[in-house]
N, C-alpha and C. Protein backbone atom coordinates (compact mmCIF):
# COMPACT_ATOMS: atom_id res chain seq x y z
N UNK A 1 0.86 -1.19 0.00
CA UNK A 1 0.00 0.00 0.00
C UNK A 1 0.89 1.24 0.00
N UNK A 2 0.85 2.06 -1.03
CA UNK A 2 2.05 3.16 -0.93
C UNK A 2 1.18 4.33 -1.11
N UNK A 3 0.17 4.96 -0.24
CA UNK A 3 -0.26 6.43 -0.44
C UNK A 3 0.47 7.35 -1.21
N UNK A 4 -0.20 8.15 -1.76
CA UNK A 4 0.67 9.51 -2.32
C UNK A 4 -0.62 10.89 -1.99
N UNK A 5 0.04 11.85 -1.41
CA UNK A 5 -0.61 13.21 -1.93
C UNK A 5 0.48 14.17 -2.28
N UNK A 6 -0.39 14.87 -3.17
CA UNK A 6 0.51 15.84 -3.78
C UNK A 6 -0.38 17.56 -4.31
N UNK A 7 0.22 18.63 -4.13
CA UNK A 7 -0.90 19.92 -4.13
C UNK A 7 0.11 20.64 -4.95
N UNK A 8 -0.17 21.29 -6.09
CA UNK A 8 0.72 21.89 -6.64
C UNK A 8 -0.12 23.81 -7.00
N UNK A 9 0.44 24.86 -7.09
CA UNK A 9 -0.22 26.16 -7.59
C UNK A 9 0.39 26.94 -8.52
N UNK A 10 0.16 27.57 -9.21
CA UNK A 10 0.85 28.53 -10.11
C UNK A 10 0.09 29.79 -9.34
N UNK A 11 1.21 30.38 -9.45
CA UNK A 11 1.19 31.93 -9.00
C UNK A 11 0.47 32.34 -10.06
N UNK A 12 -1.05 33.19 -9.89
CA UNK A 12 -1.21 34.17 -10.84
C UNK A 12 -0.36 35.16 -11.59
N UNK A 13 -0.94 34.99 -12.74
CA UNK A 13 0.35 35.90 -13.61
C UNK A 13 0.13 37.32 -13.32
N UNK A 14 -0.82 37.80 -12.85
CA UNK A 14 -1.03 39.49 -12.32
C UNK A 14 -0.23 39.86 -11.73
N UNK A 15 0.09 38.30 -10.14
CA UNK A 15 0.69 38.78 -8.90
C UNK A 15 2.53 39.04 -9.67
N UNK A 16 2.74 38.64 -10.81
CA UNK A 16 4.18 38.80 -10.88
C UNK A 16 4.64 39.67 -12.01
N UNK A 17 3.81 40.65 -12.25
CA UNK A 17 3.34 41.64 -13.25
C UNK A 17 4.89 42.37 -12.06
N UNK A 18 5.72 43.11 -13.13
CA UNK A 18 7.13 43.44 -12.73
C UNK A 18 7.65 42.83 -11.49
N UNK A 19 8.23 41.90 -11.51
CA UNK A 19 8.89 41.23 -11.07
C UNK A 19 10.27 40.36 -11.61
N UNK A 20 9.81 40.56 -13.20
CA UNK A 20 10.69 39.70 -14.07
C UNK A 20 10.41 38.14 -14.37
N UNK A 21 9.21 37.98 -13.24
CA UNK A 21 9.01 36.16 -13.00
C UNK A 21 8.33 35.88 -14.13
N UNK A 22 8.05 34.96 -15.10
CA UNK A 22 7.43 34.43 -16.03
C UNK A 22 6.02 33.82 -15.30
N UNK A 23 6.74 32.75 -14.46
CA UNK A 23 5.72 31.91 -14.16
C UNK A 23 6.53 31.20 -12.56
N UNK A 24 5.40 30.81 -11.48
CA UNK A 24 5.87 30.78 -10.50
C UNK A 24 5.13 28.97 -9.96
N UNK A 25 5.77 28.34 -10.08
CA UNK A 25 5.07 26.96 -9.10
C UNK A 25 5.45 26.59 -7.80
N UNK A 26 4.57 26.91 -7.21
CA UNK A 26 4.85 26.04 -5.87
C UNK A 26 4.34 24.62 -5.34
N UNK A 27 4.78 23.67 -4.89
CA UNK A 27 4.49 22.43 -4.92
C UNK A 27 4.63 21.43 -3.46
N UNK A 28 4.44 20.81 -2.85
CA UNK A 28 4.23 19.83 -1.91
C UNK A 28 3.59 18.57 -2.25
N UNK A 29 4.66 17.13 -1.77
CA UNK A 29 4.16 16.24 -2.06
C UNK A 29 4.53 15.49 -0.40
N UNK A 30 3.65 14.38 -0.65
CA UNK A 30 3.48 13.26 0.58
C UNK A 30 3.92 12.01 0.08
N UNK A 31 4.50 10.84 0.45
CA UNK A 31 4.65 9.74 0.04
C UNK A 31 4.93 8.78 0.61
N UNK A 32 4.56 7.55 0.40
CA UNK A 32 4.72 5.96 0.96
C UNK A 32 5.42 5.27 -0.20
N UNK A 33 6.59 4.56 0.30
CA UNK A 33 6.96 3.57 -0.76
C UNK A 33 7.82 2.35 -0.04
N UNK A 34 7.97 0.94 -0.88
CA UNK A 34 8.38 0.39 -0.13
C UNK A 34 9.52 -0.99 -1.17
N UNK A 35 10.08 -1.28 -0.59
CA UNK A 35 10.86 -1.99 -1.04
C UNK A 35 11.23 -3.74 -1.07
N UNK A 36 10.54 -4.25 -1.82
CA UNK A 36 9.91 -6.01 -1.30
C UNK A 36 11.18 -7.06 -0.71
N UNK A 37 10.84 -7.28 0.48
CA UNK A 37 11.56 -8.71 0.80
C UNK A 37 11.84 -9.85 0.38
N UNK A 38 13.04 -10.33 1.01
CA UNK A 38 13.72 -11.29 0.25
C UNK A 38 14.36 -12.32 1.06
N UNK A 39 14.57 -13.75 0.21
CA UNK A 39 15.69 -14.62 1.06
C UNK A 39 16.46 -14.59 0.34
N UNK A 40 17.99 -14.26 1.73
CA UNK A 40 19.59 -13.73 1.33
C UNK A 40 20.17 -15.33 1.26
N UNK A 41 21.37 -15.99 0.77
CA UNK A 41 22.51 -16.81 1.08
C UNK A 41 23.18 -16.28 2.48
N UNK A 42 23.40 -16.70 3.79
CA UNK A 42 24.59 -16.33 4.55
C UNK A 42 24.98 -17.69 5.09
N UNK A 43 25.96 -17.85 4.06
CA UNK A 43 27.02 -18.94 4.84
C UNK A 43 26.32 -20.11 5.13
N UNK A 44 26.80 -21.11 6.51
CA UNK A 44 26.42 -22.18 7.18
C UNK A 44 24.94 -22.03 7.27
N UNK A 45 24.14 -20.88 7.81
CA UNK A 45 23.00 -20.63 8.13
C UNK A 45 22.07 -20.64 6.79
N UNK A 46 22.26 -20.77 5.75
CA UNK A 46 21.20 -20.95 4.72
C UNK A 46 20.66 -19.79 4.51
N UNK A 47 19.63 -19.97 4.01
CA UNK A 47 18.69 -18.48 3.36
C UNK A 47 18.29 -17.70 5.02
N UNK A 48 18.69 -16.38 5.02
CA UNK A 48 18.31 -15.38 6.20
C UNK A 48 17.14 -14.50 5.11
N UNK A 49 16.22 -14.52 6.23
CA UNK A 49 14.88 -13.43 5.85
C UNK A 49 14.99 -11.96 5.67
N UNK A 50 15.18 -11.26 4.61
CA UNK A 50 15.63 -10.20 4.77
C UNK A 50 13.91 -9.03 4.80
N UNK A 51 14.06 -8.22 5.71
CA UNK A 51 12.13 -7.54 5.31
C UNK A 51 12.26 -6.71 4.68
N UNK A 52 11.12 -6.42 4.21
CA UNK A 52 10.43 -5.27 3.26
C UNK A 52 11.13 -3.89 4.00
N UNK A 53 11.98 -2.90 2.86
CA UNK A 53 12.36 -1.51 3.34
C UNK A 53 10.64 -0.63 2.99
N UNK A 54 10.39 0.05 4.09
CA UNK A 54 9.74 1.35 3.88
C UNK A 54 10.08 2.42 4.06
N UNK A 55 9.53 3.01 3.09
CA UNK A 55 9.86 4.44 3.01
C UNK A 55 8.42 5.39 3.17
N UNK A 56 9.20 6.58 3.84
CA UNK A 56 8.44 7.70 3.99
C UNK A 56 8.46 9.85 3.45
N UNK A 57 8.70 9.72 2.50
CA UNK A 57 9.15 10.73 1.61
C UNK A 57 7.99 12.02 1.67
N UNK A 58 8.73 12.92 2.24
CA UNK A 58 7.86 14.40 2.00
C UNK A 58 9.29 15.74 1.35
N UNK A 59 8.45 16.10 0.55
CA UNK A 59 9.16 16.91 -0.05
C UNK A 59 8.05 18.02 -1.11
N UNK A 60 9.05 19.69 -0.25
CA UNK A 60 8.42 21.09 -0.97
C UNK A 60 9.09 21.79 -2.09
N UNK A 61 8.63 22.01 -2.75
CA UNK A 61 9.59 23.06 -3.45
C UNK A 61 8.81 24.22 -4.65
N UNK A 62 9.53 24.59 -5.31
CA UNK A 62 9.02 25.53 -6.40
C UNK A 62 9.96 25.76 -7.77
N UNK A 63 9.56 26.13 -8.88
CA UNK A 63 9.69 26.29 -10.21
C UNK A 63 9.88 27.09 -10.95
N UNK A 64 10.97 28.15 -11.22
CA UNK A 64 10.66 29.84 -11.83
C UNK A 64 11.11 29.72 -13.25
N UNK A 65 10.48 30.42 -13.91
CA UNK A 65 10.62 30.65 -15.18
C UNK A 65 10.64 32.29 -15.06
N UNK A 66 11.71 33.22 -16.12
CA UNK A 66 11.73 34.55 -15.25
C UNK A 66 12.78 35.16 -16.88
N UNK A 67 12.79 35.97 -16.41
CA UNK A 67 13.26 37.28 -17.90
C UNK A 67 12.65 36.42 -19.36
N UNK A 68 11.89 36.38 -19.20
CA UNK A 68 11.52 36.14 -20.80
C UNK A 68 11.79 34.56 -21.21
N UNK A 69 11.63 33.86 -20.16
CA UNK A 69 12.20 32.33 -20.32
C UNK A 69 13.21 31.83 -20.34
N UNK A 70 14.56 33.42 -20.23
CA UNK A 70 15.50 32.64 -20.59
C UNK A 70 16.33 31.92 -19.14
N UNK A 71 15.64 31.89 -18.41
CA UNK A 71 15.89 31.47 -16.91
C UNK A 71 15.13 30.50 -15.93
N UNK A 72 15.57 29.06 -15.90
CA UNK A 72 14.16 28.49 -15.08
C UNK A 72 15.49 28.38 -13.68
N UNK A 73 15.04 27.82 -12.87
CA UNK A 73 15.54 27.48 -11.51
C UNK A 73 14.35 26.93 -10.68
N UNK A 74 14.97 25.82 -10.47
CA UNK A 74 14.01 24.78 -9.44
C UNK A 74 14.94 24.52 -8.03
N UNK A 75 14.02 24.17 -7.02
CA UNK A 75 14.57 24.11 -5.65
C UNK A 75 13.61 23.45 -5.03
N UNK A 76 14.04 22.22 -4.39
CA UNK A 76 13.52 21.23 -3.43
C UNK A 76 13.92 20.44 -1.90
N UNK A 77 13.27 20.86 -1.41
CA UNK A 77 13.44 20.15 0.09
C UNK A 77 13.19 19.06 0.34
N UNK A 78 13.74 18.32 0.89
CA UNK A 78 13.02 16.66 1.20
C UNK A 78 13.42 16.07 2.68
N UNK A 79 12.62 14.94 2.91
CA UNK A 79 13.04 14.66 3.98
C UNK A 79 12.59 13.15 3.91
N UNK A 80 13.19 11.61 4.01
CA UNK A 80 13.21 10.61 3.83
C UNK A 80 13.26 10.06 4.66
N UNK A 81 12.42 9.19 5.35
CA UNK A 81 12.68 8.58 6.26
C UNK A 81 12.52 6.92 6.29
N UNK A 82 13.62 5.99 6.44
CA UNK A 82 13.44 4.84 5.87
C UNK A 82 13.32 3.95 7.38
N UNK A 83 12.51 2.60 7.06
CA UNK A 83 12.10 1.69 7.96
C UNK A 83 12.67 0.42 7.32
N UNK A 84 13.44 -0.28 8.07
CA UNK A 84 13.93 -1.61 7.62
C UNK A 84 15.08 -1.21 6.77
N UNK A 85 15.52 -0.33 6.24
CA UNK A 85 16.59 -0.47 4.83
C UNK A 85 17.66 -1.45 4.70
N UNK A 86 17.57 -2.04 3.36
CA UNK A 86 17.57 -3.05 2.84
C UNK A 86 19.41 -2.48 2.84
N UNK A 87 20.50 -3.52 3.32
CA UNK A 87 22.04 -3.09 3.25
C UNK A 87 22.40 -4.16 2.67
N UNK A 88 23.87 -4.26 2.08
CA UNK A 88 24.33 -5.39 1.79
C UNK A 88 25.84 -4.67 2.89
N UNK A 89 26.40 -6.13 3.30
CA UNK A 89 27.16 -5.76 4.66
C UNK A 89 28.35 -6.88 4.61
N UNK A 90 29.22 -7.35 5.95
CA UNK A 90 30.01 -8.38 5.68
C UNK A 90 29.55 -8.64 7.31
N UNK A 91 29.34 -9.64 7.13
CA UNK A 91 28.64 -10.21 8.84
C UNK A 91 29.41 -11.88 8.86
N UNK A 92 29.23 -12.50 10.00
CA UNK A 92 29.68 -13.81 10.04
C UNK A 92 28.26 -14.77 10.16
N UNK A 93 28.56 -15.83 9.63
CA UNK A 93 27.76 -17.31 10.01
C UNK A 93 27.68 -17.89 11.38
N UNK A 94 27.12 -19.03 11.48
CA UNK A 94 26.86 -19.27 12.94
C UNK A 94 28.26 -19.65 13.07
N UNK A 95 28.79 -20.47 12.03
CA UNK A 95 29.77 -20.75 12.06
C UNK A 95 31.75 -20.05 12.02
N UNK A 96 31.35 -18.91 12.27
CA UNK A 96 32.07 -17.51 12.41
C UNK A 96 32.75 -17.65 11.45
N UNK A 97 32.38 -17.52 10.39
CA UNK A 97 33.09 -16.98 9.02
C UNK A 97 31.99 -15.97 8.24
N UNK A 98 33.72 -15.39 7.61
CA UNK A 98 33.08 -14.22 7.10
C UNK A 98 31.89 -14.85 5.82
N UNK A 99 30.81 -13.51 5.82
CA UNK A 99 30.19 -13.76 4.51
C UNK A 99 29.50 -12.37 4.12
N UNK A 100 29.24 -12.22 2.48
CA UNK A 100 28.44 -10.74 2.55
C UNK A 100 27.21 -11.28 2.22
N UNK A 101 26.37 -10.30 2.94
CA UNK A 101 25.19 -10.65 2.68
C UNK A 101 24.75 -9.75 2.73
N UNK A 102 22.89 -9.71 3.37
CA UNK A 102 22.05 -8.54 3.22
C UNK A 102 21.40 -8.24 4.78
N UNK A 103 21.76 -7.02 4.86
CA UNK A 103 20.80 -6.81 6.33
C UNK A 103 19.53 -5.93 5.91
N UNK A 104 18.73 -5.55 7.84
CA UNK A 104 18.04 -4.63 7.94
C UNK A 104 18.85 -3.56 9.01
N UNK A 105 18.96 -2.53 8.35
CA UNK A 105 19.01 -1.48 9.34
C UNK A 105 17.62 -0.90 10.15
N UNK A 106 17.49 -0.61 11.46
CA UNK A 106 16.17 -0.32 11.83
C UNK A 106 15.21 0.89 11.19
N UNK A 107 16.30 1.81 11.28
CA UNK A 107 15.85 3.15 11.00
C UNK A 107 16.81 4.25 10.06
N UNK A 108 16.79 4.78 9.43
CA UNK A 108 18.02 5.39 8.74
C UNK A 108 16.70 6.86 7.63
N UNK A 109 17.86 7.76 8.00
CA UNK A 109 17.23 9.23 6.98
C UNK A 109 17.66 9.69 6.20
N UNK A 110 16.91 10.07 5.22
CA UNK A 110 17.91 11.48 4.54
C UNK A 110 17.15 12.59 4.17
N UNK A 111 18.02 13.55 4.68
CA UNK A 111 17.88 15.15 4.70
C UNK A 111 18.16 15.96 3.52
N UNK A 112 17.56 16.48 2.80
CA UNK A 112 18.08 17.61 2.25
C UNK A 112 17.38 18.33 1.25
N UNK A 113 18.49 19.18 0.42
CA UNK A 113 17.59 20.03 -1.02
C UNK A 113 18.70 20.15 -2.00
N UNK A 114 18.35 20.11 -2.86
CA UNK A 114 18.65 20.69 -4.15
C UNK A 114 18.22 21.82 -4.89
N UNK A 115 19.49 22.07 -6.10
CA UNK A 115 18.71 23.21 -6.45
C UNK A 115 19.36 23.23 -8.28
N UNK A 116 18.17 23.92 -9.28
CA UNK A 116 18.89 23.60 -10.65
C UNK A 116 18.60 25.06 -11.25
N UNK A 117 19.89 25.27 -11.82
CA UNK A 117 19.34 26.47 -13.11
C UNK A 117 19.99 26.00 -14.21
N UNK A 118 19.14 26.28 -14.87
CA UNK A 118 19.36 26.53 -16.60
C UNK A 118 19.22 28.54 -17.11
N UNK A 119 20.43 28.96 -18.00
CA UNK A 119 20.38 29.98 -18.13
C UNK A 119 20.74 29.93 -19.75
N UNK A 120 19.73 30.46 -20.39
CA UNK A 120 20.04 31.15 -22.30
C UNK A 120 20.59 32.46 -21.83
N UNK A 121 21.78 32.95 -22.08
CA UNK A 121 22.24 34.23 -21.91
C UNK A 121 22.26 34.69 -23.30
N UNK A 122 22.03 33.89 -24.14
CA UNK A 122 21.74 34.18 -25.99
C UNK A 122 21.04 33.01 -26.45
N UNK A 123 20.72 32.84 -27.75
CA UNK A 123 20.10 31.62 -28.33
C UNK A 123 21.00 31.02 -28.87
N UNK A 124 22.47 30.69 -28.75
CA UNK A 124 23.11 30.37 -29.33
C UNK A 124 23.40 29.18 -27.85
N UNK A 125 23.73 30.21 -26.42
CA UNK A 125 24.53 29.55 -25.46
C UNK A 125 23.31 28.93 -24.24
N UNK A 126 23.98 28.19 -23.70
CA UNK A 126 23.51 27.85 -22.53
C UNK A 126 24.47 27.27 -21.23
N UNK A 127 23.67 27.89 -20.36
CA UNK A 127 24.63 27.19 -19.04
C UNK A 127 23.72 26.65 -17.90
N UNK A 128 24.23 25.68 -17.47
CA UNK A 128 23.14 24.72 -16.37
C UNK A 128 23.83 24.69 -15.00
N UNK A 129 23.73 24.89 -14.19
CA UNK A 129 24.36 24.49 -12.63
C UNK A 129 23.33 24.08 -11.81
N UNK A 130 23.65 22.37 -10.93
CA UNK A 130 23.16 21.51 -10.30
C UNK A 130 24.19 21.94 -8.90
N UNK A 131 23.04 21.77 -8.06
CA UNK A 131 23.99 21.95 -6.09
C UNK A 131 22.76 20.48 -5.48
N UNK A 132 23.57 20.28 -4.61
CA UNK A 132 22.37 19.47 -3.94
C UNK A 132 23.49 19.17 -2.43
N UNK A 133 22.76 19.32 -1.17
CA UNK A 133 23.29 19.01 -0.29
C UNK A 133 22.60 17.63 0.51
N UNK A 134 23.21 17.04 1.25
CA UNK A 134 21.91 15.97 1.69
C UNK A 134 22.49 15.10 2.84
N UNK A 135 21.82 15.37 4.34
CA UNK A 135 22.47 14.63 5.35
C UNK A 135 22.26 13.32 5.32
N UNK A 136 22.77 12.08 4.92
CA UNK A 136 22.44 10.97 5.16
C UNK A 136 22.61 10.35 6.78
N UNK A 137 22.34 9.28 7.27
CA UNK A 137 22.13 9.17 8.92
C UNK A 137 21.54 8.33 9.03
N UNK A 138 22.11 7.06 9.94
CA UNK A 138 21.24 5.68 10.36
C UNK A 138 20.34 6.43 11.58
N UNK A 139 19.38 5.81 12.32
CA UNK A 139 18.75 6.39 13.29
C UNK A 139 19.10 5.22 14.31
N UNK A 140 18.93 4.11 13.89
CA UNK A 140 18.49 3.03 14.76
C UNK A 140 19.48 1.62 13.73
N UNK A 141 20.53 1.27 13.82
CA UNK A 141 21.32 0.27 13.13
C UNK A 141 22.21 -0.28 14.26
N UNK A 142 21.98 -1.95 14.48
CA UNK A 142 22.38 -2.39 14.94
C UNK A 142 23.63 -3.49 14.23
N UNK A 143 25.15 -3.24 14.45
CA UNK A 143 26.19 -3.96 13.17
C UNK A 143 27.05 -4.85 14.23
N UNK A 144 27.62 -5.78 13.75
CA UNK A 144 28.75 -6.29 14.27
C UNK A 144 30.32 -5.80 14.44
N UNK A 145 30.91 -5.76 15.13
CA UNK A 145 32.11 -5.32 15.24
C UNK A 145 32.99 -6.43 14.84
N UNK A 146 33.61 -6.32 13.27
CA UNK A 146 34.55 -7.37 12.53
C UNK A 146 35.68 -7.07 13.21
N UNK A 147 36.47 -5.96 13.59
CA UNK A 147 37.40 -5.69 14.28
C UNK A 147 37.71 -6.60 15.36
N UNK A 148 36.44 -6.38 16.29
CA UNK A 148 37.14 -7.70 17.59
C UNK A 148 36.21 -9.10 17.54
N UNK A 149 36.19 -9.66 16.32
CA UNK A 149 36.36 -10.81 15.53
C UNK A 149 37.40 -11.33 15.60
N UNK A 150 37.80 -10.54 14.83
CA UNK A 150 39.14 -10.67 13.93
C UNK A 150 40.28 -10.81 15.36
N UNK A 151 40.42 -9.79 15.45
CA UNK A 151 41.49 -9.40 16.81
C UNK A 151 41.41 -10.49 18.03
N UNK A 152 39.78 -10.99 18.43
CA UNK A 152 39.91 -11.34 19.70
C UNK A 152 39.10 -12.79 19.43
N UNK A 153 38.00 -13.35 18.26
CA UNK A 153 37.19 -13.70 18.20
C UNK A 153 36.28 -13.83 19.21
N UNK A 154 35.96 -12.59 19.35
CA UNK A 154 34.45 -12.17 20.23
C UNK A 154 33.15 -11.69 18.94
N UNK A 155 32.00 -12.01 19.25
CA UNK A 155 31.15 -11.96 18.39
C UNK A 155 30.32 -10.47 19.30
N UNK A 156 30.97 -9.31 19.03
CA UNK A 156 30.50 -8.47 19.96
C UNK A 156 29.03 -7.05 18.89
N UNK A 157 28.42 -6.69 18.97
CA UNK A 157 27.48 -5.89 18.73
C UNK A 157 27.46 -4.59 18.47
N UNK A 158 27.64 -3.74 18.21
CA UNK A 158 28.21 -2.30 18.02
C UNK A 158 26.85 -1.55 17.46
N UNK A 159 26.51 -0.45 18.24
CA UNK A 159 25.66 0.55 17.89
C UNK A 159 25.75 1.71 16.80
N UNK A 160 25.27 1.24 15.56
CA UNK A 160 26.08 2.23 14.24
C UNK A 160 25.08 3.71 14.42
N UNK A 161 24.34 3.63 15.22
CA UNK A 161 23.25 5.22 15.37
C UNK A 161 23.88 5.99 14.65
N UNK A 162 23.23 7.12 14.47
CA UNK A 162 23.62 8.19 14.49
C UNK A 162 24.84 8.41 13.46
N UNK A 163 25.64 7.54 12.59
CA UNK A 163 26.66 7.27 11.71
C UNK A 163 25.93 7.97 10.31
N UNK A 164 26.94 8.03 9.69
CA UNK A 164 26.56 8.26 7.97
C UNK A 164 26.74 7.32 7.14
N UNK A 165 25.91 7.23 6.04
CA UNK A 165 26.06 6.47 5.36
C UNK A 165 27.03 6.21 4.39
N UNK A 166 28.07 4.90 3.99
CA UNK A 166 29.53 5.05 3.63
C UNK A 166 29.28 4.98 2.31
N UNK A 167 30.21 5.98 1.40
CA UNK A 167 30.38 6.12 -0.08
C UNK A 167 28.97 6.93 -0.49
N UNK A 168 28.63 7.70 0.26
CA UNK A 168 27.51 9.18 0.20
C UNK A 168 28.15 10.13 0.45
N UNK A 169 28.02 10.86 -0.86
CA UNK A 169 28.67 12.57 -0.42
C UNK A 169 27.60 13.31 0.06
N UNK A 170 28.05 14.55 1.11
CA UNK A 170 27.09 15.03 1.84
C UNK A 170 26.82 16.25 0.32
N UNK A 171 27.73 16.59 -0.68
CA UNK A 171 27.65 17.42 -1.32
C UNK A 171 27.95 17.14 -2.47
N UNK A 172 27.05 17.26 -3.94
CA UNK A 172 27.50 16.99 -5.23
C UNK A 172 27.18 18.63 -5.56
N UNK A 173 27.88 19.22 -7.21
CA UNK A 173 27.82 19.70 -7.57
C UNK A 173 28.12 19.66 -9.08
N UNK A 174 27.20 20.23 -10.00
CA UNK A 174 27.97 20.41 -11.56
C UNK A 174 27.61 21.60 -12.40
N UNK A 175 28.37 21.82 -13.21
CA UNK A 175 28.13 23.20 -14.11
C UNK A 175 28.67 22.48 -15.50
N UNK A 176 27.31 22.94 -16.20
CA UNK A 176 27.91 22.92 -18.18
C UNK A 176 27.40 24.14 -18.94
N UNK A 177 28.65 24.19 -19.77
CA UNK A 177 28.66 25.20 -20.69
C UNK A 177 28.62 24.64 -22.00
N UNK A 178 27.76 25.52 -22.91
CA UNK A 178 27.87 25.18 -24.28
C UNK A 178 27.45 26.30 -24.92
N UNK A 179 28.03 26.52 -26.34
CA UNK A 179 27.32 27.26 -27.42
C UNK A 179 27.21 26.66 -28.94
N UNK A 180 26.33 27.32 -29.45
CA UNK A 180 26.02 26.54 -31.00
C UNK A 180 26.49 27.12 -31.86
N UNK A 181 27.44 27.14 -32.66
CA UNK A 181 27.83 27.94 -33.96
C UNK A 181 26.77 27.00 -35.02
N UNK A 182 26.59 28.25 -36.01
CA UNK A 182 25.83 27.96 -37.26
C UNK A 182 26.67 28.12 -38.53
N UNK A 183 26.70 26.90 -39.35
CA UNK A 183 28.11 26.94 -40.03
C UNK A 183 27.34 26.15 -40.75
N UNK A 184 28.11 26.10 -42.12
CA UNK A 184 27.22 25.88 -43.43
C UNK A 184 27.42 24.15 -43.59
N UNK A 185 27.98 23.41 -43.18
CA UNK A 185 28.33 22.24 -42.93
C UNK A 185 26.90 21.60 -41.59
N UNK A 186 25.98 22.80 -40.89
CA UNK A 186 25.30 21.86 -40.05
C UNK A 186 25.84 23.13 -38.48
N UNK A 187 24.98 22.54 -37.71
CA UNK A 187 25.13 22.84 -36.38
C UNK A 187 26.32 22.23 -35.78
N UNK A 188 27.29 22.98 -34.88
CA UNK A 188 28.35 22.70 -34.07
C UNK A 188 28.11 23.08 -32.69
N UNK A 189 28.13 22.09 -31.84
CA UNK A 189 27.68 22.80 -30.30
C UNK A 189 28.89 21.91 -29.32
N UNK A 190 30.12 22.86 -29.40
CA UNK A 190 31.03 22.36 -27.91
C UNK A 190 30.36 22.60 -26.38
N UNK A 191 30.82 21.56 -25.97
CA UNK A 191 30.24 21.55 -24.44
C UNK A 191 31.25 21.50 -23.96
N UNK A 192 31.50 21.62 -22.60
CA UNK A 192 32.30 21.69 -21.34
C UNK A 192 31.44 21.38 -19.80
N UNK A 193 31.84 20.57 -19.57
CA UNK A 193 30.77 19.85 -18.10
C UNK A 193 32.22 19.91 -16.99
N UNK A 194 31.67 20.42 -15.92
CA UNK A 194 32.84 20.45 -14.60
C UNK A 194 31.49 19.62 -13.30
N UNK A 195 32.39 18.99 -12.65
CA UNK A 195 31.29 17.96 -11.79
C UNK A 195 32.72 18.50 -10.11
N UNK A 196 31.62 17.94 -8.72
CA UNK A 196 32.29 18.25 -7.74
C UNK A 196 31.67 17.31 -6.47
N UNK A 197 32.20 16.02 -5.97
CA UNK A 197 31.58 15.48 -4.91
C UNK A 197 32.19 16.24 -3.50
N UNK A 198 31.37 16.02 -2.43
CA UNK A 198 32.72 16.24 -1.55
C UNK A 198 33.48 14.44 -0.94
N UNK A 199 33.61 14.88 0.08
CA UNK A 199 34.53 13.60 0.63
C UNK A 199 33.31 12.57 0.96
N UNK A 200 34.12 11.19 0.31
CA UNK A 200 33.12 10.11 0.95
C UNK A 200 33.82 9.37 1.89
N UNK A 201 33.08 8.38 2.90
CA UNK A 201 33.31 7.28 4.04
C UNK A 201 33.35 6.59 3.24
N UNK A 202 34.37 5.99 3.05
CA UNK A 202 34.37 4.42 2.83
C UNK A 202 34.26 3.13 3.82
N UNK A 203 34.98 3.97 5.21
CA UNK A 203 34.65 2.62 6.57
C UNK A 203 33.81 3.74 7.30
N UNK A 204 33.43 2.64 8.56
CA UNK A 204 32.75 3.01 8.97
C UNK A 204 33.63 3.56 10.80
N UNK A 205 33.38 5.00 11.24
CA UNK A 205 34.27 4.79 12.41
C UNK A 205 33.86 4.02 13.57
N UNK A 206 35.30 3.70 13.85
CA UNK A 206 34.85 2.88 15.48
C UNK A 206 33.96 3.40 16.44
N UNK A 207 33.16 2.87 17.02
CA UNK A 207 32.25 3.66 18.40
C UNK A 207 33.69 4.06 19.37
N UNK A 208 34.91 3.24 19.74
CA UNK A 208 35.81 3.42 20.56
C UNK A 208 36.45 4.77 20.23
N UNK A 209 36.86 5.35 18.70
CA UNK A 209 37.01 6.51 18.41
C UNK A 209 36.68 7.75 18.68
């Protein structure tokens, strides 16, 4: 069962009579979605039950179109909140060997917004720039500590709360440029694209850290 609502408005075109705005949308949506369960391989232990991820997605934003079209820019807020999420991990068997398989994390979020413009500064050129920031965050993940496995063979429990999620940048960014020459051979349009993650986790830190 995955509900949706969603309410969207356009600004009257009176209200933006000098302003420069073309056209104005504002928007809010609601959402349920979910992700179907499965049986994993782990090791000695045979097929492990993996459950259904749910999700809970709300997200606002709006739409401008502005000097004469040659300008849109969109911007969105969201906020995600997941139940069960579906991981693939490295855990041990009953039989304490390693194996990868699939977990549930209890609880885990993500935060954030984005934002896009597209700009015609002529009919020839165009330029686009993408930002998006976005806190990722377990809420409730319960992991094994491979460390004092390994080190001590203790099968000990470790509280991943409150952690980020590994190989998620909290920040992407990109910008492209292009223009079209008109040349008797056909259209020519060079592009140039520049892209920007920030830093990702690849491990995860120790709680002892």
């Amino acid at each position: 069962f995955t509900p949706m609502a969603s309410a969207s408005w356009f600004v009257p075109e009176m209200w933006l009579e000098d302003s420069g705005l073309d056209s104005l949308l504002l928007y809010a949506t609601w959402s349920n979605g979910f992700k179907s369960g499965f049986l994993e391989p782990s090791g000695q232990d045979g097929l492990v039950v993996v459950d259904p991820e749910l999700l809970e997605n709300r997200e606002i934003g709006f739409k401008i179109d502005a000097f004469q079209r040659s300008v849109r820019f969109n911007v969105a807020l969201y906020s995600m909140i997941f139940k069960d999420m579906q991981l693939i991990t490295v855990k041990t068997d009953s039989a304490n060997t390693l194996v990868v398989t699939s977990q549930n994390a209890g609880k885990s979020m993500i935060e954030g917004g984005e934002m896009e413009l597209m700009w015609l500064p002529s009919p020839q050129a165009l330029i686009t720039l993408s930002y998006s920031n976005n806190n990722y965050k377990f809420k409730e993940f319960l992991d094994q500590d491979l460390a004092a496995l390994a080190i001590s063979g203790q099968n000990v429990t470790i509280d991943r709360s409150d952690e980020q999620f590994p190989v998620s940048p909290e920040q992407t960014a990109s910008l492209g440029m292009q223009y079209t020459f008109v040349t008797s051979a056909g259209l020519i349009t060079p592009r140039v694209d520049f892209s920007y993650k920030s830093c990702l986790l690849y491990t995860s830190p120790s709680p002892r850290d």
